[in-house]
C-alpha atoms as a PDB file:
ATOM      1  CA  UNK A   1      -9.189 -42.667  -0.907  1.00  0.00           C
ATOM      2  CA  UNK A   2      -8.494 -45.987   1.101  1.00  0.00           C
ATOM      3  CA  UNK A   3      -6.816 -48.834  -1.476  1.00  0.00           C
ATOM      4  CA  UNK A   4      -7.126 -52.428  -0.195  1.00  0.00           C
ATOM      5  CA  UNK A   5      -4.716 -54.590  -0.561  1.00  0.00           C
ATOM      6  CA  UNK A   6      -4.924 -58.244  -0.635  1.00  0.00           C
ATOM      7  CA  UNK A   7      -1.905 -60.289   0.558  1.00  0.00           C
ATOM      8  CA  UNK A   8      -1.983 -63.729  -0.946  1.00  0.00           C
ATOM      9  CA  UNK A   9      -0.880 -66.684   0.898  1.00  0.00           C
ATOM     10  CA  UNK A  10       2.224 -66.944  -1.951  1.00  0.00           C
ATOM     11  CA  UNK A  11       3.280 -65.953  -5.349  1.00  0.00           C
ATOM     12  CA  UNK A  12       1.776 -69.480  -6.634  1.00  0.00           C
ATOM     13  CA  UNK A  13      -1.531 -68.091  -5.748  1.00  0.00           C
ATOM     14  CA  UNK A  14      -0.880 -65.150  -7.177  1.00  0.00           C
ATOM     15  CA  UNK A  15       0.024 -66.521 -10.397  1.00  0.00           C
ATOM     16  CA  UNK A  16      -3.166 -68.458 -10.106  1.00  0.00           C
ATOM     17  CA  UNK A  17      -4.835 -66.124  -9.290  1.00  0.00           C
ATOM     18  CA  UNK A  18      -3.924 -63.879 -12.493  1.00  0.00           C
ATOM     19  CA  UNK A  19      -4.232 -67.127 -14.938  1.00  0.00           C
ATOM     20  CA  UNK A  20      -7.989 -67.438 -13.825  1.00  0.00           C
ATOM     21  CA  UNK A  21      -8.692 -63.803 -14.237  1.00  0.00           C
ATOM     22  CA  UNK A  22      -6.680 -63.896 -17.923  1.00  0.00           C
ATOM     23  CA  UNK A  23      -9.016 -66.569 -19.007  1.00  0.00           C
ATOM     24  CA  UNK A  24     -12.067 -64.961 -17.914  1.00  0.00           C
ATOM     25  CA  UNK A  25     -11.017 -62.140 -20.071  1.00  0.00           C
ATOM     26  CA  UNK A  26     -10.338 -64.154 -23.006  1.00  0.00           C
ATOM     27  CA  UNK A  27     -13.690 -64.482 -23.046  1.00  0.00           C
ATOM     28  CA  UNK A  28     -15.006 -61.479 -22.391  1.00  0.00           C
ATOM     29  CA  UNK A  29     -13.158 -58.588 -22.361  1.00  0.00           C
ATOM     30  CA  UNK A  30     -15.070 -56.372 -19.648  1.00  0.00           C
ATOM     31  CA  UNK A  31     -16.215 -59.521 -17.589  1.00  0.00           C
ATOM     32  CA  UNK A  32     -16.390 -58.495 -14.015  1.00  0.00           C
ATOM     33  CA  UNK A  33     -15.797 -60.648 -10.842  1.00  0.00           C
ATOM     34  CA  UNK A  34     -17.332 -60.530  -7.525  1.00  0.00           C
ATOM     35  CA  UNK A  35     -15.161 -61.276  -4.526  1.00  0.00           C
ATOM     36  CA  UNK A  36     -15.989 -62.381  -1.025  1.00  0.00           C
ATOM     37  CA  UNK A  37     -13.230 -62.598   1.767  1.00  0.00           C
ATOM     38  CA  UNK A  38     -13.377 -63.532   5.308  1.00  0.00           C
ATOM     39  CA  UNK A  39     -10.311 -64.560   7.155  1.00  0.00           C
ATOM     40  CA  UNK A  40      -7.798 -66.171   5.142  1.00  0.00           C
ATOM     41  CA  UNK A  41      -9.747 -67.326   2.399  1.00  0.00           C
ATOM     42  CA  UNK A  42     -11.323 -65.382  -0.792  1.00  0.00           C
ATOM     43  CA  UNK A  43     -13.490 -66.714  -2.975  1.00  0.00           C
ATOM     44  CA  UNK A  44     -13.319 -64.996  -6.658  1.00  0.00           C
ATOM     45  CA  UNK A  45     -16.639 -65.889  -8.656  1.00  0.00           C
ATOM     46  CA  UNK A  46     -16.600 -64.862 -12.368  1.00  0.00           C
ATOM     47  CA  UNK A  47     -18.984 -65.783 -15.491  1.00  0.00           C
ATOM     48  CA  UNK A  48     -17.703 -67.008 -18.582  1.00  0.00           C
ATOM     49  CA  UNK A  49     -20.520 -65.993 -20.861  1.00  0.00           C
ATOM     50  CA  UNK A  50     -19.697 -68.845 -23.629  1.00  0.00           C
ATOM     51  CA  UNK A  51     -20.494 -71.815 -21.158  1.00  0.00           C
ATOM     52  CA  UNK A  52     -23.489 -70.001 -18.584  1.00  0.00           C
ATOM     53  CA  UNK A  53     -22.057 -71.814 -15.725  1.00  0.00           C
ATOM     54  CA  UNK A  54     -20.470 -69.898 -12.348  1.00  0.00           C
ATOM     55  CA  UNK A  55     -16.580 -70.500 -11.728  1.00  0.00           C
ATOM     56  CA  UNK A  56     -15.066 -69.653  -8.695  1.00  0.00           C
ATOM     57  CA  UNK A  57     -11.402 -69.718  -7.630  1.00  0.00           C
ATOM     58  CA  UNK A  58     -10.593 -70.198  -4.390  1.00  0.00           C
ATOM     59  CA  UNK A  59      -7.282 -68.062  -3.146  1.00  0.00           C
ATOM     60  CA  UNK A  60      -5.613 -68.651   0.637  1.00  0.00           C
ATOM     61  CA  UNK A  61      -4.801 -64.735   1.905  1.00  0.00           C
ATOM     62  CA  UNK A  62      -1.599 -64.688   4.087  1.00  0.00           C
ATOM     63  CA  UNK A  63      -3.703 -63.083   7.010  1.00  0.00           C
ATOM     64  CA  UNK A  64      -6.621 -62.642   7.910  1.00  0.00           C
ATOM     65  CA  UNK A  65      -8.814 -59.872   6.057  1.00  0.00           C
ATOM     66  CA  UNK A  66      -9.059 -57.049   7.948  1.00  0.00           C
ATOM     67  CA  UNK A  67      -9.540 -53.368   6.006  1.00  0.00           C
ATOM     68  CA  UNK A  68     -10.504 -50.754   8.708  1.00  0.00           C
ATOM     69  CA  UNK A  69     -13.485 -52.118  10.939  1.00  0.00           C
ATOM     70  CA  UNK A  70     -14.397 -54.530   8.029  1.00  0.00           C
ATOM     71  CA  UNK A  71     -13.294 -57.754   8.988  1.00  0.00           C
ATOM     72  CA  UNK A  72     -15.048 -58.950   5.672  1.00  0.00           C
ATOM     73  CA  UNK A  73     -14.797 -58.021   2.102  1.00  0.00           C
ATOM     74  CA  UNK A  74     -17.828 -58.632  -0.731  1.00  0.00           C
ATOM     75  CA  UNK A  75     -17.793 -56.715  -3.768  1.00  0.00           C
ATOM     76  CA  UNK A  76     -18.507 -56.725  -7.519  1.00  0.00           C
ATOM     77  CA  UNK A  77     -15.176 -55.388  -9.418  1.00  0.00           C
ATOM     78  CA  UNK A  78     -13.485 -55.221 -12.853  1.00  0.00           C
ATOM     79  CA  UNK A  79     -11.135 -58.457 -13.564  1.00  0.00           C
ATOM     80  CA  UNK A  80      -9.412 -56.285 -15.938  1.00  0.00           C
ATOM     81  CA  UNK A  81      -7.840 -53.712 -13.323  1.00  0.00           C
ATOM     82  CA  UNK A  82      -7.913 -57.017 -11.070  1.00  0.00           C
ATOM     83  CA  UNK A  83      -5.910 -58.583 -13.076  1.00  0.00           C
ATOM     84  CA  UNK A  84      -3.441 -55.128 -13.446  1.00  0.00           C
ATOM     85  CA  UNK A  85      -3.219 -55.002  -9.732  1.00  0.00           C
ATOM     86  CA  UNK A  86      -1.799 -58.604  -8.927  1.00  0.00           C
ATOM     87  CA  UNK A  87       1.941 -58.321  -8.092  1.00  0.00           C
ATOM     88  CA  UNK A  88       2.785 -61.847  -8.785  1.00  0.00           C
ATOM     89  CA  UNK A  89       6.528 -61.587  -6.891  1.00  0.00           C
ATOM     90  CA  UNK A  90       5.265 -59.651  -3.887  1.00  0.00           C
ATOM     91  CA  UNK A  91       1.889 -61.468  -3.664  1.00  0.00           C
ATOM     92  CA  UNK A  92      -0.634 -58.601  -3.333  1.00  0.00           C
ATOM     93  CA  UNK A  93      -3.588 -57.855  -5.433  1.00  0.00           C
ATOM     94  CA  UNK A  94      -5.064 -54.242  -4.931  1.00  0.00           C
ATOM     95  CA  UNK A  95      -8.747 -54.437  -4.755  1.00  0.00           C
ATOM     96  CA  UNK A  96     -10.218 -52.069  -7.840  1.00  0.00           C
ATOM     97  CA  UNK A  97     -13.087 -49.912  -7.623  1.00  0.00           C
ATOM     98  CA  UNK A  98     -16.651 -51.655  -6.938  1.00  0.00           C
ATOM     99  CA  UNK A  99     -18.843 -51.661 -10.878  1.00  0.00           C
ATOM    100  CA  UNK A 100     -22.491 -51.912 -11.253  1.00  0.00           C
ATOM    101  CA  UNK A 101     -22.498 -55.907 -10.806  1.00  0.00           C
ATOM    102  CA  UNK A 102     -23.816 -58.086 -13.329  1.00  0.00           C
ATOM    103  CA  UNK A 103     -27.279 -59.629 -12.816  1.00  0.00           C
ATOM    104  CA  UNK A 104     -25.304 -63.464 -12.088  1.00  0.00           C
ATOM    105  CA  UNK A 105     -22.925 -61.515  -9.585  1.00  0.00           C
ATOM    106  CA  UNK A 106     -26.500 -61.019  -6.957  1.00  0.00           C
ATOM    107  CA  UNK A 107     -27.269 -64.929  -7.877  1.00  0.00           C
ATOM    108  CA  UNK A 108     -24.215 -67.047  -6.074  1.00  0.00           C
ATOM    109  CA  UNK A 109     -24.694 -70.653  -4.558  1.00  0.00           C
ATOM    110  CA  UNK A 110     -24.992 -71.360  -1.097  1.00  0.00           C
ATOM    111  CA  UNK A 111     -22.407 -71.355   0.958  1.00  0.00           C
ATOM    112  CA  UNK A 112     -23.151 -74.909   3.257  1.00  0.00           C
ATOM    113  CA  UNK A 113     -25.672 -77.580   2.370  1.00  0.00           C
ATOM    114  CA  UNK A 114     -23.480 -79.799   0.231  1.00  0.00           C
ATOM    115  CA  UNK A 115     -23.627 -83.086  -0.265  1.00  0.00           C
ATOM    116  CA  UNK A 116     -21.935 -85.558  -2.519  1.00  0.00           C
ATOM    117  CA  UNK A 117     -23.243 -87.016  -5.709  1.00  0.00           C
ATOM    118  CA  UNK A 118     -22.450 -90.897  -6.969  1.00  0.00           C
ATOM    119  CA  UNK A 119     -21.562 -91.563 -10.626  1.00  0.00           C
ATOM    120  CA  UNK A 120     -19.508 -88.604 -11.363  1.00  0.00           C
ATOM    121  CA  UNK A 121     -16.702 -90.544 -14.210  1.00  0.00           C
ATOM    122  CA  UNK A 122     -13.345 -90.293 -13.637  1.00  0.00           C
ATOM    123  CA  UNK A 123     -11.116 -87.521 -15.176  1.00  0.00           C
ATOM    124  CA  UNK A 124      -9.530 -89.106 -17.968  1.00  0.00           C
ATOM    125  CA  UNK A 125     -13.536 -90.140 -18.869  1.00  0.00           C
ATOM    126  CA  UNK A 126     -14.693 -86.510 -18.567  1.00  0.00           C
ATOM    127  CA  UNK A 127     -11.766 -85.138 -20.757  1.00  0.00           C
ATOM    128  CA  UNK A 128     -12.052 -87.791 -22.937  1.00  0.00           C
ATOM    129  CA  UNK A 129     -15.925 -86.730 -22.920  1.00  0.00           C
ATOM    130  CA  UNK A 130     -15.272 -82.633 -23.749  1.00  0.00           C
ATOM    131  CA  UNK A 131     -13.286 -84.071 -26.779  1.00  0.00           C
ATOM    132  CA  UNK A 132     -15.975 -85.727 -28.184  1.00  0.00           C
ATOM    133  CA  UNK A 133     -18.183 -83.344 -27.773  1.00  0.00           C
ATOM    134  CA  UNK A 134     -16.069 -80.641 -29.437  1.00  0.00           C
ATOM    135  CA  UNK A 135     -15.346 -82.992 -32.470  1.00  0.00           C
ATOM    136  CA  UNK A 136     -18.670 -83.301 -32.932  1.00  0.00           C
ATOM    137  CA  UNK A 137     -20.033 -79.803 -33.006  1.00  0.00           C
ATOM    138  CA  UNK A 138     -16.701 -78.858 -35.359  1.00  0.00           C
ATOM    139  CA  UNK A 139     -18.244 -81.965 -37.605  1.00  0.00           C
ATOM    140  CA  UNK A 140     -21.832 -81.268 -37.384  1.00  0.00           C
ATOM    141  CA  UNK A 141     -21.299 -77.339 -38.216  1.00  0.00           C
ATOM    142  CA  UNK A 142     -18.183 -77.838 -41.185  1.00  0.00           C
ATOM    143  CA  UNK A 143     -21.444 -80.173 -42.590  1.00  0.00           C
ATOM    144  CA  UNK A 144     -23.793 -77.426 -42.668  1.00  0.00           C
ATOM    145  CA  UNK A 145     -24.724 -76.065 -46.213  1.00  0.00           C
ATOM    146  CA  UNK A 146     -22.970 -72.493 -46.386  1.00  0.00           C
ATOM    147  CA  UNK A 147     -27.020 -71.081 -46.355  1.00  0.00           C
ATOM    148  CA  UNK A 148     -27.998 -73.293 -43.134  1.00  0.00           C
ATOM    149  CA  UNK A 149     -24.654 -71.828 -41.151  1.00  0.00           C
ATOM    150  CA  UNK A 150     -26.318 -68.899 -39.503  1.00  0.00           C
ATOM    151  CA  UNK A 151     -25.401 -67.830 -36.342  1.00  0.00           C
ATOM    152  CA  UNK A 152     -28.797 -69.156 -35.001  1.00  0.00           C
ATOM    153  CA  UNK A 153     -28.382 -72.988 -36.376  1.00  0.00           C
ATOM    154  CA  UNK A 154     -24.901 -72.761 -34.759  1.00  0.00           C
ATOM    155  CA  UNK A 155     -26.573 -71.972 -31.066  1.00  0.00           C
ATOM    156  CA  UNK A 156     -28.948 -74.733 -31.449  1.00  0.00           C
ATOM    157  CA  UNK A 157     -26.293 -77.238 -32.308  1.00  0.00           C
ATOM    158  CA  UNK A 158     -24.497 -76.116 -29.775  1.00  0.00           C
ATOM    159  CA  UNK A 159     -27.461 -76.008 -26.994  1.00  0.00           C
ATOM    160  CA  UNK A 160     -28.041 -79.544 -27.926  1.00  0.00           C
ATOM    161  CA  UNK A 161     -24.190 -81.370 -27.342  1.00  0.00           C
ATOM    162  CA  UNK A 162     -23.667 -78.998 -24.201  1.00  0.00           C
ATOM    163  CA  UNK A 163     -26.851 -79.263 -22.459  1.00  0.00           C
ATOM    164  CA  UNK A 164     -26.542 -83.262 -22.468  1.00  0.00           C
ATOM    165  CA  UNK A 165     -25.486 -84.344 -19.194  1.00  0.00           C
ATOM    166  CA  UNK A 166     -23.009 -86.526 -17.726  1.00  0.00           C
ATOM    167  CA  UNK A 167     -23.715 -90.290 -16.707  1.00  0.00           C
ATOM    168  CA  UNK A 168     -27.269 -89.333 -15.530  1.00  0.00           C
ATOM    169  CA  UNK A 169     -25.987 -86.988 -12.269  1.00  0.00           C
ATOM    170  CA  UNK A 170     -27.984 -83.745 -14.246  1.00  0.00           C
ATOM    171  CA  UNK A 171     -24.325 -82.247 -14.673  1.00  0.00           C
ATOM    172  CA  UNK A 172     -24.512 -80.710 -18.351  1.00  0.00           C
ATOM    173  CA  UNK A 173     -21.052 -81.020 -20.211  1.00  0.00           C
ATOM    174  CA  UNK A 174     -20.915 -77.324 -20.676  1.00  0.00           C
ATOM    175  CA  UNK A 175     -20.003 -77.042 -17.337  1.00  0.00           C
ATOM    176  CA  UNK A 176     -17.300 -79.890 -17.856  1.00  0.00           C
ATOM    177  CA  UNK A 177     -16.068 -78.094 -21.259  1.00  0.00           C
ATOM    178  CA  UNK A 178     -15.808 -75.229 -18.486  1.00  0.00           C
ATOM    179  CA  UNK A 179     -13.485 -76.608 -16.090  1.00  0.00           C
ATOM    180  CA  UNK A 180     -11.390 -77.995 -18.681  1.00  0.00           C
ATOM    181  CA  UNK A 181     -11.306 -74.535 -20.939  1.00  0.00           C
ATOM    182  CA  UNK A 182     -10.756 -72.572 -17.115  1.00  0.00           C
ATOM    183  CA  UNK A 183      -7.868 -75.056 -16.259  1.00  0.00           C
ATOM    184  CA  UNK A 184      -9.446 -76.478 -13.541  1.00  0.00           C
ATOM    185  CA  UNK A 185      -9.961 -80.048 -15.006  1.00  0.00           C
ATOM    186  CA  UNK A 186      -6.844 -81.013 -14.342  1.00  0.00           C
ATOM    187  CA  UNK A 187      -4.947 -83.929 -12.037  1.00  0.00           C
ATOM    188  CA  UNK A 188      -7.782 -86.636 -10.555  1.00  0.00           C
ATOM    189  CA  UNK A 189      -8.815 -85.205  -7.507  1.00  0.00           C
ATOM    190  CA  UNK A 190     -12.479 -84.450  -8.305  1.00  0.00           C
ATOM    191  CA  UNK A 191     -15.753 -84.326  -6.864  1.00  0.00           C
ATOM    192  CA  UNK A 192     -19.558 -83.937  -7.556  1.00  0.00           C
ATOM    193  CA  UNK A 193     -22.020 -82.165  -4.912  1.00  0.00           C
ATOM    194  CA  UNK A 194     -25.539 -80.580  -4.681  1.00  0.00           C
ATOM    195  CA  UNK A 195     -27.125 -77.892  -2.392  1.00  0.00           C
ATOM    196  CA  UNK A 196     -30.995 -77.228  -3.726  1.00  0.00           C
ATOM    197  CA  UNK A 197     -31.127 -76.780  -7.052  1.00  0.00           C
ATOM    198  CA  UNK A 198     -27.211 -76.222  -7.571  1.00  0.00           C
ATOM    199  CA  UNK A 199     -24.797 -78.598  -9.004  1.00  0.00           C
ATOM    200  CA  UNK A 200     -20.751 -78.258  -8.207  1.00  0.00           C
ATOM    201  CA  UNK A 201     -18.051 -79.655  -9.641  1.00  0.00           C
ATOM    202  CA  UNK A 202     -15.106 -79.168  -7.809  1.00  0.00           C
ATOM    203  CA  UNK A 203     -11.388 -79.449  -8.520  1.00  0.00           C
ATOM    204  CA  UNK A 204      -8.484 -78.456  -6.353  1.00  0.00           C
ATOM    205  CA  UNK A 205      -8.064 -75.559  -8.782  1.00  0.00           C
ATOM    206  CA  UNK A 206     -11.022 -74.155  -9.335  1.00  0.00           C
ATOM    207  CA  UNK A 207     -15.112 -75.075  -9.331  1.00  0.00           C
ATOM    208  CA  UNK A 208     -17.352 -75.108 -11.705  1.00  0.00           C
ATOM    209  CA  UNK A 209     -21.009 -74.577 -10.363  1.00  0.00           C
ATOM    210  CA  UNK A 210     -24.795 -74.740 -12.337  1.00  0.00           C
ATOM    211  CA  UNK A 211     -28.534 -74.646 -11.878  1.00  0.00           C
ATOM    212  CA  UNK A 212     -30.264 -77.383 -12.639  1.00  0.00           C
ATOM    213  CA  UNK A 213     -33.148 -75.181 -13.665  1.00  0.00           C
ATOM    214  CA  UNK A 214     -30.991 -72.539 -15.330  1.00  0.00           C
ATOM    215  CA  UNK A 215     -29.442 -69.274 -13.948  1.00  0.00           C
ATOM    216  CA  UNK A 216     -32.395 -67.038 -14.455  1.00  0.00           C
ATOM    217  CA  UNK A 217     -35.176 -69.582 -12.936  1.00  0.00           C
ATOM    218  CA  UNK A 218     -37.080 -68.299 -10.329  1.00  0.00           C
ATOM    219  CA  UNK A 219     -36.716 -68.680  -6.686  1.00  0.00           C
ATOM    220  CA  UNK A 220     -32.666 -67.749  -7.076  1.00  0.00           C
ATOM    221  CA  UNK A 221     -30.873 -67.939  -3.556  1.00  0.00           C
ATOM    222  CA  UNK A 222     -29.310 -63.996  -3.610  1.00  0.00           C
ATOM    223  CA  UNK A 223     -26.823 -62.475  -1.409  1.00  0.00           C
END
């Protein structure tokens, strides 16, 4: 059996690295990731189910990916025994077993195409923003009657503050309340861009990226 190892650029992107995969797991415990490496970079999408947005991690590789006569690396794999694998002090991450990939991990945005879009806020304005918005779905729910606090009244209040978007660029705050809860929306280096019908928000720690139309529309770009 050949094991691949991944050598990471340092042992701050391996700590990265294992703090992305950690909160992916916090919210769901069998959540698997699909990764795609080419040279020296490796791209590490995963799919929080609370927030149905895509996050991906970039991580810099120390050398170029090379495993046999694959010079590139795509596949669907637990972030679980990921997560087990990364040797934070040596920098290496041993590439599990490929898993039966989610439907999401076939449905990825496109790789070139992007372009910028005006009106994004600034950072403090967007965190400011999440914290609103989680005050008032804690208020809105502790105000329910106990009989009108199903799980169902919940969703819809909850479909309602995080499907609102952000300063009219179409970017819904659950994909804000993603970055932020991912650790991405951090420091004030941040940026807004659009390829078809996908939305990114990127940060230098992570990015957060959408459908306008929803993940299971039709006419989904997938490779």
């Amino acid at each position: 059996m050949t094991v691949t190892v991944l050598h990471l650029a340092d042992e701050g992107e391996a700590a990265d690295l294992a703090a992305f995969l950690s909160r992916l797991l916090h919210y769901d415990r069998s959540a698997a990731v699909r990764l795609q490496a080419a040279g020296t970079a490796l791209a590490v999408f995963g799919r929080p189910p609370s927030f149905e947005v895509l996050a991906i991690r970039a991580v810099r590789l120390a050398k170029p990916y090379e495993s046999g006569l694959d010079v590139t690396l795509d596949v669907t794999v637990s972030a679980g025994e990921l997560l087990e694998s990364v040797d934070e002090a040596a920098a290496t991450a041993v590439v599990p077993g490929a898993v039966t990939g989610p439907p999401w991990a076939g449905v990825l945005p496109p790789r070139g195409g992007w372009r910028a879009v005006p009106g994004l806020p600034e950072p403090p304005a967007l965190r400011e923003l999440v914290a609103a918005s989680v005050a008032e779905f804690r208020s809105r729910t502790e105000e329910l009657e106990p009989e009108r606090r199903t799980r169902a009244e919940l969703d819809r209040i909850g479909r309602e503050i995080w499907s609102r978007t952000v300063a009219g660029t179409g970017l819904p705050v659950r994909a804000v309340h993603a970055a932020q809860s991912l650790g991405f929306l951090r420091g004030d280096e941040l940026g807004l861009f659009s390829s078809g019908a996908w939305l990114r928000l990127r940060t230098p720690y992570g990015s957060v990226a959408v459908r306008r139309a929803g993940l299971g529309a039709l006419g989904l770009s997938v490779r």
